[in-house]
Protein backbone atom coordinates (compact mmCIF):
# COMPACT_ATOMS: atom_id res chain seq x y z
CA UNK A 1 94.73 72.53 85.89
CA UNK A 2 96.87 69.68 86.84
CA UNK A 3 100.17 70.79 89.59
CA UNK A 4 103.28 70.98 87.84
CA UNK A 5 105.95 67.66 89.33
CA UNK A 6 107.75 68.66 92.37
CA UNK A 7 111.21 67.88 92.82
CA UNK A 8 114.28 68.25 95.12
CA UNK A 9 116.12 70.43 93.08
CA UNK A 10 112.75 72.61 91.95
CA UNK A 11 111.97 73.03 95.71
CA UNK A 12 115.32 74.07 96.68
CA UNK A 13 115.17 76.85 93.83
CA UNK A 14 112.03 77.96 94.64
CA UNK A 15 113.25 78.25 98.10
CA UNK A 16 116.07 80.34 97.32
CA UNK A 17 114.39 82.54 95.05
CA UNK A 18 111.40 82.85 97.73
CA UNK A 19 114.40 84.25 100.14
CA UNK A 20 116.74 86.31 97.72
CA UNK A 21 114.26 87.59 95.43
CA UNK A 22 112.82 91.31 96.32
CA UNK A 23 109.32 91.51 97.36
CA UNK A 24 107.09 94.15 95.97
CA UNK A 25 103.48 94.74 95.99
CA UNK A 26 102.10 94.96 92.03
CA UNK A 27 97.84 95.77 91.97
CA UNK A 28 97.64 95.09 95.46
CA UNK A 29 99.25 91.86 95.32
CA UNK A 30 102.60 90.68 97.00
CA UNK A 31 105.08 89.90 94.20
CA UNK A 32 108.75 88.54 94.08
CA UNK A 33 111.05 90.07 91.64
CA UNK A 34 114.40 89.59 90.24
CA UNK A 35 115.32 93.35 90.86
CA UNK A 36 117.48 92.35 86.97
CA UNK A 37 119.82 90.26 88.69
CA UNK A 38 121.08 87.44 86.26
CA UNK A 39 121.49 84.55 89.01
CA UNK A 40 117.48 85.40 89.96
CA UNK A 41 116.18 85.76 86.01
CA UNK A 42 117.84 82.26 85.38
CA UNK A 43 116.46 80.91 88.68
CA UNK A 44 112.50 82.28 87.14
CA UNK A 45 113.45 81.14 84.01
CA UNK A 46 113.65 77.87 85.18
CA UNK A 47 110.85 77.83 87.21
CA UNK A 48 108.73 79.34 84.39
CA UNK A 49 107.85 82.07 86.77
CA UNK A 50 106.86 85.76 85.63
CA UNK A 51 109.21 88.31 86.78
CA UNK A 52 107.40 89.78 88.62
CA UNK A 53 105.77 86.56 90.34
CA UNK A 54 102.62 86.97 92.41
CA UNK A 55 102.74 85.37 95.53
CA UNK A 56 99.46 85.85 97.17
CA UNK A 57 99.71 83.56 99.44
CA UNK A 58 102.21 86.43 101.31
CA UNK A 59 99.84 89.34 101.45
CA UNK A 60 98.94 90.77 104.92
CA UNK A 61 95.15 89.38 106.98
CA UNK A 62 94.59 93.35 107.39
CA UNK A 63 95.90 94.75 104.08
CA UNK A 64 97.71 94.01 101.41
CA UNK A 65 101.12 94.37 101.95
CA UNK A 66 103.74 91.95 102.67
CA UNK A 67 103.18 89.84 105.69
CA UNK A 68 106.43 89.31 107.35
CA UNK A 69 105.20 87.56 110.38
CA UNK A 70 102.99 85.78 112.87
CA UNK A 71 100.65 86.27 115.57
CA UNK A 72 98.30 84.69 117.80
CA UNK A 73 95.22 87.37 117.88
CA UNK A 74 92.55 88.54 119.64
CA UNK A 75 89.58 87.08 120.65
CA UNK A 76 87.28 89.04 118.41
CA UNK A 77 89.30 87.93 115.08
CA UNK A 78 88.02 85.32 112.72
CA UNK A 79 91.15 83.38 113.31
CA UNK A 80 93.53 82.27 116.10
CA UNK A 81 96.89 83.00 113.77
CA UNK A 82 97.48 85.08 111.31
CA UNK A 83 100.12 86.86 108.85
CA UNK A 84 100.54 90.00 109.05
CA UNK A 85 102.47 93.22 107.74
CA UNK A 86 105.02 95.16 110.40
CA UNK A 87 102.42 97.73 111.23
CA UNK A 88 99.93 95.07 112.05
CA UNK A 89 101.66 92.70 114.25
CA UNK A 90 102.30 95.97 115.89
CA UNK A 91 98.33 96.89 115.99
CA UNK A 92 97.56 93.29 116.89
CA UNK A 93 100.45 93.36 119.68
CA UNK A 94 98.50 96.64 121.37
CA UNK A 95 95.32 95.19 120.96
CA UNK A 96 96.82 91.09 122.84
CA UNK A 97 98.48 93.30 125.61
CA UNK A 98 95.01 95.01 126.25
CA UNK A 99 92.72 92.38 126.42
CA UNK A 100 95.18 90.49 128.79
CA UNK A 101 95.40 93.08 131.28
């Protein structure tokens, strides 16, 4: 399947939508959605993007909810960084502070 062109003004609306749209999880997998407002449905509509759009690329190392940040981890993880939900980065957090003690 061959990418679809990038351009300034496509990146800059999928930029804005990627920060004003709503995130919601649909089947396990992180979505954005227009939540019906008309400025977001004509900013999809333009991208071609489903409403809601799966984005997951977003969803949590640990589950599958939204990751909303980042964190160096443990040594006993797969990976050196990850993404990671609230209640994660707050496990993973626990888990840095004890191994460094």
């Amino acid at each position: 399947m061959k990418k679809k062109q990038s351009t300034p003004y496509k990146d800059a609306l999928e930029g804005m939508c990627q920060q004003f749209a709503f995130p919601i999880v649909v089947a396990g997998i992180p979505c954005l959605t227009t939540g019906g407002l008309s400025a977001l449905e004509e900013a999809f509509y333009l991208l071609q993007w489903k409403d809601p759009h799966p984005c997951p690329e977003n969803k949590c190392f640990l589950c599958n909810e939204w990751a909303t940040c980042g964190t160096n981890t443990p040594k006993n993880y797969t990976q050196n960084y990850v993404r990671v939900c609230g209640k994660h980065f707050s496990q993973i957090q626990r888990e840095l502070e004890k191994e460094n003690k």
